[in-house]
PDB file of N, CA and C in Angstrom:
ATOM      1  N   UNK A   1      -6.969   7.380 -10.300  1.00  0.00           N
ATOM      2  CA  UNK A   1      -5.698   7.861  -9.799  1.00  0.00           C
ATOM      3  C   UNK A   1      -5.786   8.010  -8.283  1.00  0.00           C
ATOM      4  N   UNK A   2      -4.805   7.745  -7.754  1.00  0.00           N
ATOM      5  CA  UNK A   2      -4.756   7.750  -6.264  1.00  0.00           C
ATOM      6  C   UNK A   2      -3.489   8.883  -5.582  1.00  0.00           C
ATOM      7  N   UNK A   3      -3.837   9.843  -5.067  1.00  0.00           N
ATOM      8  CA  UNK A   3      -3.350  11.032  -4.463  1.00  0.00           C
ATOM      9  C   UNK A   3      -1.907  10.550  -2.929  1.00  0.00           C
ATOM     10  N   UNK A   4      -1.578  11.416  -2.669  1.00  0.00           N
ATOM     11  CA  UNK A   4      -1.166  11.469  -1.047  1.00  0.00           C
ATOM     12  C   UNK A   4      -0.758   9.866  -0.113  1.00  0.00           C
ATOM     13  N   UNK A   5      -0.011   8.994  -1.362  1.00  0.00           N
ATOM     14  CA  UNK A   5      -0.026   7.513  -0.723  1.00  0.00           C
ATOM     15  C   UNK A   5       1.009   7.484   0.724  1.00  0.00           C
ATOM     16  N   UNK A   6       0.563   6.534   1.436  1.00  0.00           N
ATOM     17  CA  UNK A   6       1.473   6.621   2.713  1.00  0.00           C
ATOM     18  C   UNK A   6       1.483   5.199   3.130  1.00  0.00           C
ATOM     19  N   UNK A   7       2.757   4.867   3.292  1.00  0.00           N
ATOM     20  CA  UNK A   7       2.364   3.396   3.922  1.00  0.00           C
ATOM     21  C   UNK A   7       3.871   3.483   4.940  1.00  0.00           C
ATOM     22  N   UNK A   8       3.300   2.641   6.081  1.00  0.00           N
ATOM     23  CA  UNK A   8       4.024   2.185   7.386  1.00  0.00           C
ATOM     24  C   UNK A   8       4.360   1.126   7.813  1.00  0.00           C
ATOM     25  N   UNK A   9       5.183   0.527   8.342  1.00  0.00           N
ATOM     26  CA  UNK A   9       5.665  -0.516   8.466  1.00  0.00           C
ATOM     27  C   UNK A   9       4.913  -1.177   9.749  1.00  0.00           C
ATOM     28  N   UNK A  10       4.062  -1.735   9.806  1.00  0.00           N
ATOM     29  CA  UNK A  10       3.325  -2.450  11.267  1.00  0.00           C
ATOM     30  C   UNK A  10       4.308  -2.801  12.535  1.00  0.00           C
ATOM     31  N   UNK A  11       4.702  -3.971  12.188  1.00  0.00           N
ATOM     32  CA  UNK A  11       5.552  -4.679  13.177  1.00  0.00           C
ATOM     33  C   UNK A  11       6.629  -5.488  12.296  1.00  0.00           C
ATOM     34  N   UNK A  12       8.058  -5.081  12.676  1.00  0.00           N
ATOM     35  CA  UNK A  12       9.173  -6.059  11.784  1.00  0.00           C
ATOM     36  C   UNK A  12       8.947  -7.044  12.179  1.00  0.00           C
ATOM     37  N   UNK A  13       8.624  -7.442  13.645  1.00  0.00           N
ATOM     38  CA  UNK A  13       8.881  -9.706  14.009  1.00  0.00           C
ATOM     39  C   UNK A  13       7.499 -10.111  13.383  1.00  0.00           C
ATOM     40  N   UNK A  14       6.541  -9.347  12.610  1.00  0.00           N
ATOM     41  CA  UNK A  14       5.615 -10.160  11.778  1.00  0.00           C
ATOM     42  C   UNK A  14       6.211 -11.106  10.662  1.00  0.00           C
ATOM     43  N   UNK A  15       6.310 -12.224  10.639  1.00  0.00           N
ATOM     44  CA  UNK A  15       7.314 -13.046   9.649  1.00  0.00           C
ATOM     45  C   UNK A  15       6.745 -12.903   8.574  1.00  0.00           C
ATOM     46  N   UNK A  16       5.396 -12.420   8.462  1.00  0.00           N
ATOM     47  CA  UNK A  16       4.750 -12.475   6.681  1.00  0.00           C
ATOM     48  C   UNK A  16       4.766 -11.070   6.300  1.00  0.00           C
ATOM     49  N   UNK A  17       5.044  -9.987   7.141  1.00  0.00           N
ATOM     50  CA  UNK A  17       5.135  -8.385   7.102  1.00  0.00           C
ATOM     51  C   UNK A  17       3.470  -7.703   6.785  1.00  0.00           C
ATOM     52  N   UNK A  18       3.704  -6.859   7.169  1.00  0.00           N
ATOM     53  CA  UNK A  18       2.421  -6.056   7.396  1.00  0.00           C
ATOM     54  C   UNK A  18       2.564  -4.784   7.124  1.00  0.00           C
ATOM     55  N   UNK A  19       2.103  -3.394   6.414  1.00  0.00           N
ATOM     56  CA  UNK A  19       1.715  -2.445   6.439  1.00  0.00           C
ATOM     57  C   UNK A  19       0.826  -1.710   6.644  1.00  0.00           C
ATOM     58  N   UNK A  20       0.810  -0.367   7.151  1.00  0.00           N
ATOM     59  CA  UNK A  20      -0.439   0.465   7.482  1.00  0.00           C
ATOM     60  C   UNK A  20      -0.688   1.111   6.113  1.00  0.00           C
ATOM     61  N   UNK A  21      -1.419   1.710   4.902  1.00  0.00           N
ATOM     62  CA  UNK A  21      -1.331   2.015   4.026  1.00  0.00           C
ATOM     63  C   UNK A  21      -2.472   3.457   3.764  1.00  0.00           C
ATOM     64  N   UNK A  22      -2.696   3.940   3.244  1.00  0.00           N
ATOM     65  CA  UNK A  22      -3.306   5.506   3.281  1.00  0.00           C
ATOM     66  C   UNK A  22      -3.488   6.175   1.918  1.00  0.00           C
ATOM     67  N   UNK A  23      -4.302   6.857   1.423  1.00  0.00           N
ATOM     68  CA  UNK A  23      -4.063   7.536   0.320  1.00  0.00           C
ATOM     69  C   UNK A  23      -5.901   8.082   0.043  1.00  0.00           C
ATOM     70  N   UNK A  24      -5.709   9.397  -1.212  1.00  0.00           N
ATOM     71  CA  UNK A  24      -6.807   9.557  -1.207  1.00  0.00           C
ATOM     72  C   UNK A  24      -7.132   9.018  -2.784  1.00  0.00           C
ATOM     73  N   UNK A  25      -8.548   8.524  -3.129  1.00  0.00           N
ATOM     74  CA  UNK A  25      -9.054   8.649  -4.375  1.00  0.00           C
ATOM     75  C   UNK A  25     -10.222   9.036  -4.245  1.00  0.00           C
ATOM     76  N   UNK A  26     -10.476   9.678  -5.709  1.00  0.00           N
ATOM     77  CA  UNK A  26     -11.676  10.677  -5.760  1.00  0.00           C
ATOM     78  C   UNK A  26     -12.308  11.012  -4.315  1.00  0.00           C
ATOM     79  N   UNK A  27     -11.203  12.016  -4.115  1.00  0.00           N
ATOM     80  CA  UNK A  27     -11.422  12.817  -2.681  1.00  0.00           C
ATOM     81  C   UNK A  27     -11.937  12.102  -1.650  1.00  0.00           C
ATOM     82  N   UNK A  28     -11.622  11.030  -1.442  1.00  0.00           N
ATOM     83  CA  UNK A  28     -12.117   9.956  -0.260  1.00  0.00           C
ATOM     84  C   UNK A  28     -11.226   9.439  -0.488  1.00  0.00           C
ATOM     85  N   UNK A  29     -10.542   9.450   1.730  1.00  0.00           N
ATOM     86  CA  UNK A  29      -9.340   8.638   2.347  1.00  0.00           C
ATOM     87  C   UNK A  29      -9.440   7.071   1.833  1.00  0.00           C
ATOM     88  N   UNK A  30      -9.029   6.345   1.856  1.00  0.00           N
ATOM     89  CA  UNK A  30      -9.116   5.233   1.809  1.00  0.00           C
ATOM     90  C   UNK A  30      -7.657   4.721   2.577  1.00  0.00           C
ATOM     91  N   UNK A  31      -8.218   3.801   3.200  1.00  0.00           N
ATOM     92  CA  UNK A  31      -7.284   3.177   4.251  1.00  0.00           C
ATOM     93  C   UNK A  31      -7.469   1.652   4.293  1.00  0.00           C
ATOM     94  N   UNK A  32      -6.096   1.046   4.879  1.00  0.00           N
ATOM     95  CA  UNK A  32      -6.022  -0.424   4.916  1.00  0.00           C
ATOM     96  C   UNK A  32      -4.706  -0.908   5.212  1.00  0.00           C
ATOM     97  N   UNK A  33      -4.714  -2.182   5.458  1.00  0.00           N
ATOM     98  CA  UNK A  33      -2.972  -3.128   5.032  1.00  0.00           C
ATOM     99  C   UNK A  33      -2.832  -3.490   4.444  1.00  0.00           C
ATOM    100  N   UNK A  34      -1.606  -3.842   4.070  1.00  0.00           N
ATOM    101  CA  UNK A  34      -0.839  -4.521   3.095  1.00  0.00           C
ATOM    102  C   UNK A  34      -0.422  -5.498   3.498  1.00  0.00           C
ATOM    103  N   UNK A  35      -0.521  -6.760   3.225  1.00  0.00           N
ATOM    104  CA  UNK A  35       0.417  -7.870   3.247  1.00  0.00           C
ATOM    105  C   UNK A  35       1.319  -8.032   3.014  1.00  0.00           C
ATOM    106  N   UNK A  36       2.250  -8.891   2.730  1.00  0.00           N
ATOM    107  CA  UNK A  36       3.133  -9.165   2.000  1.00  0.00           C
ATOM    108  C   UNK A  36       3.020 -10.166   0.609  1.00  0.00           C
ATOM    109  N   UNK A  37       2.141 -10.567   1.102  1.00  0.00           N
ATOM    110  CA  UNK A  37       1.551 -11.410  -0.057  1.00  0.00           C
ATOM    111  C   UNK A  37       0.892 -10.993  -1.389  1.00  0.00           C
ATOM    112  N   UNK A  38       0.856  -9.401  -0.796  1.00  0.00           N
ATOM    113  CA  UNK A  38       0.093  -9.070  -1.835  1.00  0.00           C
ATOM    114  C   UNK A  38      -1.524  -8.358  -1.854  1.00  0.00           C
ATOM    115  N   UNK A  39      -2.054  -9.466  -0.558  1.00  0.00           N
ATOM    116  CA  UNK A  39      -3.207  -8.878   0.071  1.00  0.00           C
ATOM    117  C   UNK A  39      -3.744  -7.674   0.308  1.00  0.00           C
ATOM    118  N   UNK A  40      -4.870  -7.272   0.264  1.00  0.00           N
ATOM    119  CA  UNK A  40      -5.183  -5.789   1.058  1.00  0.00           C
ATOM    120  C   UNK A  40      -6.170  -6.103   1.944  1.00  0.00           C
ATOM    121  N   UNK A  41      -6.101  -5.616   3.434  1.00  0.00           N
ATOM    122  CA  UNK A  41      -7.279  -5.801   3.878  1.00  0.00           C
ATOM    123  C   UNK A  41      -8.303  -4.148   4.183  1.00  0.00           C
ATOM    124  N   UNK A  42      -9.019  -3.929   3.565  1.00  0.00           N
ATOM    125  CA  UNK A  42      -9.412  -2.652   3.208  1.00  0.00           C
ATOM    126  C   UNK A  42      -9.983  -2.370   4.767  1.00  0.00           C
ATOM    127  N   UNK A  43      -9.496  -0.873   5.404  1.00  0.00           N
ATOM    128  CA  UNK A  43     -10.386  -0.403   6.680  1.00  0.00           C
ATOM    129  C   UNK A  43     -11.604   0.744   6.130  1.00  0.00           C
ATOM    130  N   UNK A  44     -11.155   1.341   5.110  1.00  0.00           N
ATOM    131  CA  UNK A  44     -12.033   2.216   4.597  1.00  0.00           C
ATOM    132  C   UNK A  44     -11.239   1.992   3.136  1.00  0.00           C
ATOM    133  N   UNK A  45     -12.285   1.108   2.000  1.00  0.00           N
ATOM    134  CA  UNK A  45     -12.225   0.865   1.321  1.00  0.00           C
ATOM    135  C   UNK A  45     -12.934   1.805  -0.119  1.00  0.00           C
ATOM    136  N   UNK A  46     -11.901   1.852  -1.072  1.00  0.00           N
ATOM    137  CA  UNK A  46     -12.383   2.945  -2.788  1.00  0.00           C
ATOM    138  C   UNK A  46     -13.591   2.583  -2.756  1.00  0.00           C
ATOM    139  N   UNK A  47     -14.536   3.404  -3.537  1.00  0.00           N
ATOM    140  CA  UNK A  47     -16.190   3.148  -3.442  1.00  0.00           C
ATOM    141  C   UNK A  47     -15.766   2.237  -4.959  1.00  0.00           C
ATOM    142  N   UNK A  48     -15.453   2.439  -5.989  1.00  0.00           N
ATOM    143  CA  UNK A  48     -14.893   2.191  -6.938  1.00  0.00           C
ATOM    144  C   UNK A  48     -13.491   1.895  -7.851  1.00  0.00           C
ATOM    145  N   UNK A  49     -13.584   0.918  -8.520  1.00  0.00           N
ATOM    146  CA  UNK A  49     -12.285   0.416  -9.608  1.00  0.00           C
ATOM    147  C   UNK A  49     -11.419  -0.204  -8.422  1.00  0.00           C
ATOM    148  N   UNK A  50     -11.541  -0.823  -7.582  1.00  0.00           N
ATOM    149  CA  UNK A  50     -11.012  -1.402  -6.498  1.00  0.00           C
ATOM    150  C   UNK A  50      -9.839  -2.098  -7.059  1.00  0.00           C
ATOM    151  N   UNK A  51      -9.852  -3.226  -8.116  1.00  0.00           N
ATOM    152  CA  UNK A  51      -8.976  -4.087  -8.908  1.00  0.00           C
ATOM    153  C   UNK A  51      -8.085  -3.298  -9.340  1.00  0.00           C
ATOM    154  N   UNK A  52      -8.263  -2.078 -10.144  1.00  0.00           N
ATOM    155  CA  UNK A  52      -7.542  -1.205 -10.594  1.00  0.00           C
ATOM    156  C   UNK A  52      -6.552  -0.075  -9.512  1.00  0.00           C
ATOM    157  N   UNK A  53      -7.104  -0.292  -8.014  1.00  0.00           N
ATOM    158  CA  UNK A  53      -6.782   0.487  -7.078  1.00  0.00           C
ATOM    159  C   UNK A  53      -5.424  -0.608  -6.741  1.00  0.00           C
ATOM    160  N   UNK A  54      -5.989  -1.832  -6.494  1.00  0.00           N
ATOM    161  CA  UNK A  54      -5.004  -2.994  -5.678  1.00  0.00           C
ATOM    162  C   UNK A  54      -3.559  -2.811  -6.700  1.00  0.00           C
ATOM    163  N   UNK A  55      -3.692  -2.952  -7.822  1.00  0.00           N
ATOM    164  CA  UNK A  55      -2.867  -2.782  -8.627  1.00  0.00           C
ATOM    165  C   UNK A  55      -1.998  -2.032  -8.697  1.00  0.00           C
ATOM    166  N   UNK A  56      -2.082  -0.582  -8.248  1.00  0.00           N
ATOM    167  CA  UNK A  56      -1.508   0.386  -8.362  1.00  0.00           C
ATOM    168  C   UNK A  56      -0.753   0.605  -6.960  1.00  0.00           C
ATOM    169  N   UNK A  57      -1.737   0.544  -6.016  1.00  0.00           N
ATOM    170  CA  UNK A  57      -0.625  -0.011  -4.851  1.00  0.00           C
ATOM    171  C   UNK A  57      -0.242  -1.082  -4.470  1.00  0.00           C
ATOM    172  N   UNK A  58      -0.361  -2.065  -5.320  1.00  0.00           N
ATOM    173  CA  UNK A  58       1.284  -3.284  -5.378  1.00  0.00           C
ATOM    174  C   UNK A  58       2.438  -2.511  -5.962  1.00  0.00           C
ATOM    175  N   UNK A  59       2.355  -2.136  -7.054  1.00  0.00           N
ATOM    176  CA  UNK A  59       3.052  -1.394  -7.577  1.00  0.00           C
ATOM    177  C   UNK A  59       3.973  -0.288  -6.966  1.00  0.00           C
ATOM    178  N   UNK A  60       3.134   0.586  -6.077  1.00  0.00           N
ATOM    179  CA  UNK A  60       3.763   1.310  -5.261  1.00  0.00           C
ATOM    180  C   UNK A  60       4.842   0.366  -3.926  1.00  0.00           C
ATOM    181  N   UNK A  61       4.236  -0.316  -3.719  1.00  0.00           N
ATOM    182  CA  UNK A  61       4.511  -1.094  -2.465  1.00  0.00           C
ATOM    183  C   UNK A  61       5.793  -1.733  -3.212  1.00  0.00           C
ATOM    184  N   UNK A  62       5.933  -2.585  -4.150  1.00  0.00           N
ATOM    185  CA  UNK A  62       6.695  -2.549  -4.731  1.00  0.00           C
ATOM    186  C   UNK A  62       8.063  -1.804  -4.767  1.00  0.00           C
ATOM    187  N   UNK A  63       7.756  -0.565  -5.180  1.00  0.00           N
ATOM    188  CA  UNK A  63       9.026   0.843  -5.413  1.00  0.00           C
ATOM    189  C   UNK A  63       9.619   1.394  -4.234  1.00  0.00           C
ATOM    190  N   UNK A  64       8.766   0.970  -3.263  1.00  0.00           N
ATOM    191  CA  UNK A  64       9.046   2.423  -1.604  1.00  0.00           C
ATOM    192  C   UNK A  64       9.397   1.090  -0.765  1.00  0.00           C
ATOM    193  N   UNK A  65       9.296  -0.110  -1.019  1.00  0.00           N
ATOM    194  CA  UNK A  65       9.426  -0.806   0.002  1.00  0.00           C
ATOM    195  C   UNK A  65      10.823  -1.870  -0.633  1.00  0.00           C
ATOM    196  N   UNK A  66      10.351  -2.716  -1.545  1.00  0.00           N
ATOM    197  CA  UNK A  66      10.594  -4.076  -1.818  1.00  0.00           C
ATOM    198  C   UNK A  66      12.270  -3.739  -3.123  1.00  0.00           C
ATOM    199  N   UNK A  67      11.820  -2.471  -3.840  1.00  0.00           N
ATOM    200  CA  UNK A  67      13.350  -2.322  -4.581  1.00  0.00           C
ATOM    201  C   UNK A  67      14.482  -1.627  -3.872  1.00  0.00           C
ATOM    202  N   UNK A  68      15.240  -1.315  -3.961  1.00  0.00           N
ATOM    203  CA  UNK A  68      17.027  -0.867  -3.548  1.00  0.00           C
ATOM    204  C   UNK A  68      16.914   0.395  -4.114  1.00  0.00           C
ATOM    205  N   UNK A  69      17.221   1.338  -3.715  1.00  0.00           N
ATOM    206  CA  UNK A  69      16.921   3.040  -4.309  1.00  0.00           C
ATOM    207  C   UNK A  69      18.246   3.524  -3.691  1.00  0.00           C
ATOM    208  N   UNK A  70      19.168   2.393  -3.003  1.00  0.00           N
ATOM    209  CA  UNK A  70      20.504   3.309  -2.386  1.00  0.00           C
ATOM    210  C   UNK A  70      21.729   3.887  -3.884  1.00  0.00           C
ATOM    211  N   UNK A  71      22.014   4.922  -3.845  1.00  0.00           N
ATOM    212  CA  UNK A  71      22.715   5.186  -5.007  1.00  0.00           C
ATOM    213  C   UNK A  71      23.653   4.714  -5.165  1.00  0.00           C
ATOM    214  N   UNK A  72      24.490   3.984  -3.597  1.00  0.00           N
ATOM    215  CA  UNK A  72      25.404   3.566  -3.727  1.00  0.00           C
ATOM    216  C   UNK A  72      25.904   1.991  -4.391  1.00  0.00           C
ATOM    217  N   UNK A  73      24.891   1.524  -4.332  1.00  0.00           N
ATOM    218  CA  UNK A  73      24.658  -0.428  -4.741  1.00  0.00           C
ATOM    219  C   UNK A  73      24.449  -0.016  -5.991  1.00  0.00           C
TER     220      UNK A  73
END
């Protein structure tokens, strides 16, 4: 499980998009980007279940970024 997620938008004129991304598991920060592709490039990377980590923040990345949450649409 992954705690306290945070992700930031790098630079909009990146044409493939980029995020700053953040969160803790088993009480260690773990930090990195996001692609758009899907990618992660880990700066301080989970000691463990990494596959299972990527997963969960596509997923997130997914919900906070990529779906429509306006009530009005």
């Amino acid at each position: 499980m992954i705690t306290h997620f945070q992700q930031k938008e790098i630079d909009r004129s990146i044409p493939d998009g980029k995020w700053s991304i953040s969160f803790f598991h088993n009480k260690k920060r773990c930090t990195g980007y996001y692609h758009k592709n899907g990618d992660i490039t880990w700066v301080n990377a989970p000691e463990d279940h990494e596959e299972d980590i990527k997963a969960i923040v596509h997923d997130l990345m997914l919900y906070h970024v990529y779906e429509d949450h306006d009530p009005n649409h």
